[in-house]
Each structure stands twice: as C-alpha cells, then as structure tokens.
N, C-alpha and C. Protein backbone atom coordinates (compact mmCIF):
# COMPACT_ATOMS: atom_id res chain seq x y z
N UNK A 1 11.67 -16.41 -32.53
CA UNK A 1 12.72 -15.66 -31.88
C UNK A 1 12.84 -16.15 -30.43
N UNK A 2 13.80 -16.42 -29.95
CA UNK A 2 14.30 -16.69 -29.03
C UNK A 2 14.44 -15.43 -27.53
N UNK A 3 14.17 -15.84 -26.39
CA UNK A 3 14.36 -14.91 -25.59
C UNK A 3 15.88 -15.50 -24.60
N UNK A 4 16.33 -14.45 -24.51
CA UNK A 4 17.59 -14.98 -23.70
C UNK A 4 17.05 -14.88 -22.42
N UNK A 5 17.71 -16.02 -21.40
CA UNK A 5 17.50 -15.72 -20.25
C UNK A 5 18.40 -15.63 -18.82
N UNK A 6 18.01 -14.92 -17.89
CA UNK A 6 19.58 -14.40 -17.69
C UNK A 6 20.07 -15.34 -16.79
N UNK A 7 20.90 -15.21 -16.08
CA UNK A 7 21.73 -16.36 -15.59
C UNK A 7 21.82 -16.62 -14.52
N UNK A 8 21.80 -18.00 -13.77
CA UNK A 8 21.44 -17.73 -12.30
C UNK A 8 22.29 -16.95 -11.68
N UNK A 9 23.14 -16.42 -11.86
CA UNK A 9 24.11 -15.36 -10.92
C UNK A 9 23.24 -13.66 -11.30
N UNK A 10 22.50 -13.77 -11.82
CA UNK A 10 21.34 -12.32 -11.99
C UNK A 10 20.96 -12.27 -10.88
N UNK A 11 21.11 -11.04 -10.08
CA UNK A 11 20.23 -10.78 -9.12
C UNK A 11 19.16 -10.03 -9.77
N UNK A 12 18.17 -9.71 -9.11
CA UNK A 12 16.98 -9.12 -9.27
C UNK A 12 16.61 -7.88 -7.64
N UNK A 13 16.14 -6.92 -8.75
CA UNK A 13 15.74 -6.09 -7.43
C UNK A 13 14.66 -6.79 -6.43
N UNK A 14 14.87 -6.67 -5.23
CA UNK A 14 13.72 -7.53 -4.11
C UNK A 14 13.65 -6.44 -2.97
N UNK A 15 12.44 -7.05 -2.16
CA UNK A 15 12.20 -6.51 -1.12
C UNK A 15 12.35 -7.42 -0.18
N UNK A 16 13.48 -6.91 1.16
CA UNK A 16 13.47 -7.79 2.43
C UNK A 16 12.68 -7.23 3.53
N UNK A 17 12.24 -8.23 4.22
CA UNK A 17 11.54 -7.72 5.36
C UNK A 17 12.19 -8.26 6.66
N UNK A 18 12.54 -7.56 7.76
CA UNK A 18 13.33 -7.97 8.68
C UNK A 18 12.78 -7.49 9.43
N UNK A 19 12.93 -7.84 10.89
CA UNK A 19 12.56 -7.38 12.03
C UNK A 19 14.10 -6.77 12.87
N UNK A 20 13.62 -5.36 13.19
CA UNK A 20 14.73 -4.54 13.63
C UNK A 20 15.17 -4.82 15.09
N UNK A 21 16.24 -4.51 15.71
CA UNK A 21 16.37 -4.69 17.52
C UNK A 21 14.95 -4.11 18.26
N UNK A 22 14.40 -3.49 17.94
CA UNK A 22 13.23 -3.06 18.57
C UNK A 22 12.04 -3.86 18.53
N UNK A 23 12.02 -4.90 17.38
CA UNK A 23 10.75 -5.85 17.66
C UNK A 23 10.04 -5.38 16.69
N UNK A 24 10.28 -4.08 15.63
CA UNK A 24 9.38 -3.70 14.73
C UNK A 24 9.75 -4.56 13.14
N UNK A 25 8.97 -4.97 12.48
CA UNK A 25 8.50 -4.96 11.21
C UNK A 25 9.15 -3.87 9.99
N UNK A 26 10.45 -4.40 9.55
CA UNK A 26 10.66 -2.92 8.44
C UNK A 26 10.61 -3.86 7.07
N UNK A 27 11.25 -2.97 6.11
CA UNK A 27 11.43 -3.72 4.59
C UNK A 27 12.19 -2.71 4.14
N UNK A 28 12.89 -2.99 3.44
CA UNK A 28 14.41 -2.52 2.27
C UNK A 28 14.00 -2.68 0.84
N UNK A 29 14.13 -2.44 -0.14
CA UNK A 29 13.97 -2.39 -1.17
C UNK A 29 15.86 -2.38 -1.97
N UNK A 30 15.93 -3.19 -2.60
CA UNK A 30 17.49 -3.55 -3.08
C UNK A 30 17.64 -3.86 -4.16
N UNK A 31 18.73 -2.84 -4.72
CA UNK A 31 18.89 -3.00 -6.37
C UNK A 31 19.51 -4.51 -6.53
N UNK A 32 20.03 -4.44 -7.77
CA UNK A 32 20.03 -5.68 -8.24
C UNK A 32 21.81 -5.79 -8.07
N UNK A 33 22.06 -4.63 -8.15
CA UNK A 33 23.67 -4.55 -7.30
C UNK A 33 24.09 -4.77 -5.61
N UNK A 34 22.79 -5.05 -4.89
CA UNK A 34 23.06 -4.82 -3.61
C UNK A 34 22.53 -4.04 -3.09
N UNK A 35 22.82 -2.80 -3.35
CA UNK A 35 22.46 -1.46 -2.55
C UNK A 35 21.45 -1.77 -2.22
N UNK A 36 20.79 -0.72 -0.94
CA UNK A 36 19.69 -0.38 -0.45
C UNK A 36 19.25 0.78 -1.33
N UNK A 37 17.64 0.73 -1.73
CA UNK A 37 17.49 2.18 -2.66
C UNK A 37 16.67 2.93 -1.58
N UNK A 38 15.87 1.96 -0.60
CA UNK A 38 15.04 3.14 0.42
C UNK A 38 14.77 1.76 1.17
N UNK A 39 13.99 2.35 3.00
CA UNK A 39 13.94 1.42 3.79
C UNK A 39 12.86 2.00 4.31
N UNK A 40 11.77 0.98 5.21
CA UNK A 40 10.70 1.40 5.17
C UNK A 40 10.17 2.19 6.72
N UNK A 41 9.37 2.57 7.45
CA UNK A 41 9.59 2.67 8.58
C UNK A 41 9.22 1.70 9.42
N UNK A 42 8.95 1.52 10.79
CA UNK A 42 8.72 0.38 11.55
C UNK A 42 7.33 0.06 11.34
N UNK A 43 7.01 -1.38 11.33
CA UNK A 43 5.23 -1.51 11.45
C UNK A 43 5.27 -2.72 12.48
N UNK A 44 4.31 -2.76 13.73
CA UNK A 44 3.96 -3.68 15.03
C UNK A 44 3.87 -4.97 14.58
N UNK A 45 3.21 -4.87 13.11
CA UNK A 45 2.99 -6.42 12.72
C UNK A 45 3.63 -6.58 11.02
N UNK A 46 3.73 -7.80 10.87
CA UNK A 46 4.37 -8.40 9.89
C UNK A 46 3.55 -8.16 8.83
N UNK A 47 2.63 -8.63 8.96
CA UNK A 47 1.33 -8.22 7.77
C UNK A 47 1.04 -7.08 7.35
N UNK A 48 1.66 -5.98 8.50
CA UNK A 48 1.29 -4.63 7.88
C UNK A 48 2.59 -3.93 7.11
N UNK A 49 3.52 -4.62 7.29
CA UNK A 49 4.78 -4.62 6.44
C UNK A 49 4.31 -4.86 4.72
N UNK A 50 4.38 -6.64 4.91
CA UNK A 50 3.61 -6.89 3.95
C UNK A 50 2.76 -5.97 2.87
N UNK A 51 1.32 -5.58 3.45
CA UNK A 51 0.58 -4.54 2.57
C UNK A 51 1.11 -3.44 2.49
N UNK A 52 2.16 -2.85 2.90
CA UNK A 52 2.67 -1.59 2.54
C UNK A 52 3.36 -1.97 0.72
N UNK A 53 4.27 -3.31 1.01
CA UNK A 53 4.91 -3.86 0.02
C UNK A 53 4.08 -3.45 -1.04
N UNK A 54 3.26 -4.51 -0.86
CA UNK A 54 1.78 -4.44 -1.76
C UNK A 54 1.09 -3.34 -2.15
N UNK A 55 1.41 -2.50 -1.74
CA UNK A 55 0.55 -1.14 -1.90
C UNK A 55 1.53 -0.81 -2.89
N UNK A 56 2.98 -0.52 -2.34
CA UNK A 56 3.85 0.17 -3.38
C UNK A 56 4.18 -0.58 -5.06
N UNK A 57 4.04 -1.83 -4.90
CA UNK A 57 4.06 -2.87 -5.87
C UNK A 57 2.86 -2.49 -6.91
N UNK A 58 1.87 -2.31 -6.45
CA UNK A 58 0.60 -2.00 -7.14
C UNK A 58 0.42 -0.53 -7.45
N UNK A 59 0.86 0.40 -6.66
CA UNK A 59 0.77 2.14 -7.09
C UNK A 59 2.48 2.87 -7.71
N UNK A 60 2.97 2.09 -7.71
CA UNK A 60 4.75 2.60 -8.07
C UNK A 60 4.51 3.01 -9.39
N UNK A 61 3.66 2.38 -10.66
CA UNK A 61 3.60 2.45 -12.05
C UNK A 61 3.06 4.00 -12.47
N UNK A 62 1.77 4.05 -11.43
CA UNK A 62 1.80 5.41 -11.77
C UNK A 62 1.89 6.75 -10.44
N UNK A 63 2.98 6.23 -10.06
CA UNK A 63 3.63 7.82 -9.29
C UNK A 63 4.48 8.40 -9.73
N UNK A 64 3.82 10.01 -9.40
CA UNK A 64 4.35 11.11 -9.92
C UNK A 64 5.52 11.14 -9.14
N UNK A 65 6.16 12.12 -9.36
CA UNK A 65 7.25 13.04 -8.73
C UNK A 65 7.32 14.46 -8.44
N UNK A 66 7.57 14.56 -6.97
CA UNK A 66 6.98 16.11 -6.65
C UNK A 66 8.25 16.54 -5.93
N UNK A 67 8.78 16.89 -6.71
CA UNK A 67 10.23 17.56 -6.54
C UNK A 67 10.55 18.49 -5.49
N UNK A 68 10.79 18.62 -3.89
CA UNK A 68 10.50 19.60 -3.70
C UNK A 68 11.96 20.83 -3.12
N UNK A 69 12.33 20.22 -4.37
CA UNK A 69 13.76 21.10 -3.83
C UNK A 69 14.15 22.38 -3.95
C-alpha cells in the first residue's frame, strides 16, 4: 500500500521564533492555514525560547484541559 504524500504547497503547523521591538525572545505557534493559534511571552535569551518550544513539544500529548469558565 502506498502512502500519499502531500504536496509541496502543504503547509504544516510550525513554530516561529522572532525577536519583538523590545529585544525579547517570543514564539507563535501557526496553523497550517496561517493563523496564529497562541504566542508565547517574552524570554531575555533565545535558548530559553527554544526550551519552552521543547517543553511544549514533549508535554502537549498528555495535557489536560481545565476549563475554567
């Protein structure tokens, strides 16, 4: 069986990391349509951007949801 594969015009959800007018360290998280789904807050250094990524990349599978509306 064959797997299809999708086409280079597929985007994929990604994470950008940019540095804001203030000199801080953020990251975006972006559907595969564009949108922004959430943005991160400021961090002093690049690397600590980074392991936040990493943190959420590695704990996203099993978080709950705590509704608090």
């Amino acid at each position: 069986m064959s797997r299809r594969q999708p086409s280079r015009e597929h985007k994929m959800y990604k994470f950008e990391v940019y540095k804001d007018k203030g000199g801080e360290f953020r990251f975006r998280f972006r559907a595969s349509n564009g949108e922004v789904m959430f943005a991160s807050e400021g961090y002093k250094a690049k690397a600590s951007a980074q392991s936040a990524i990493e943190a959420i990349r590695k704990n996203a599978p099993d978080a709950g949801l705590d509704d608090q509306t």
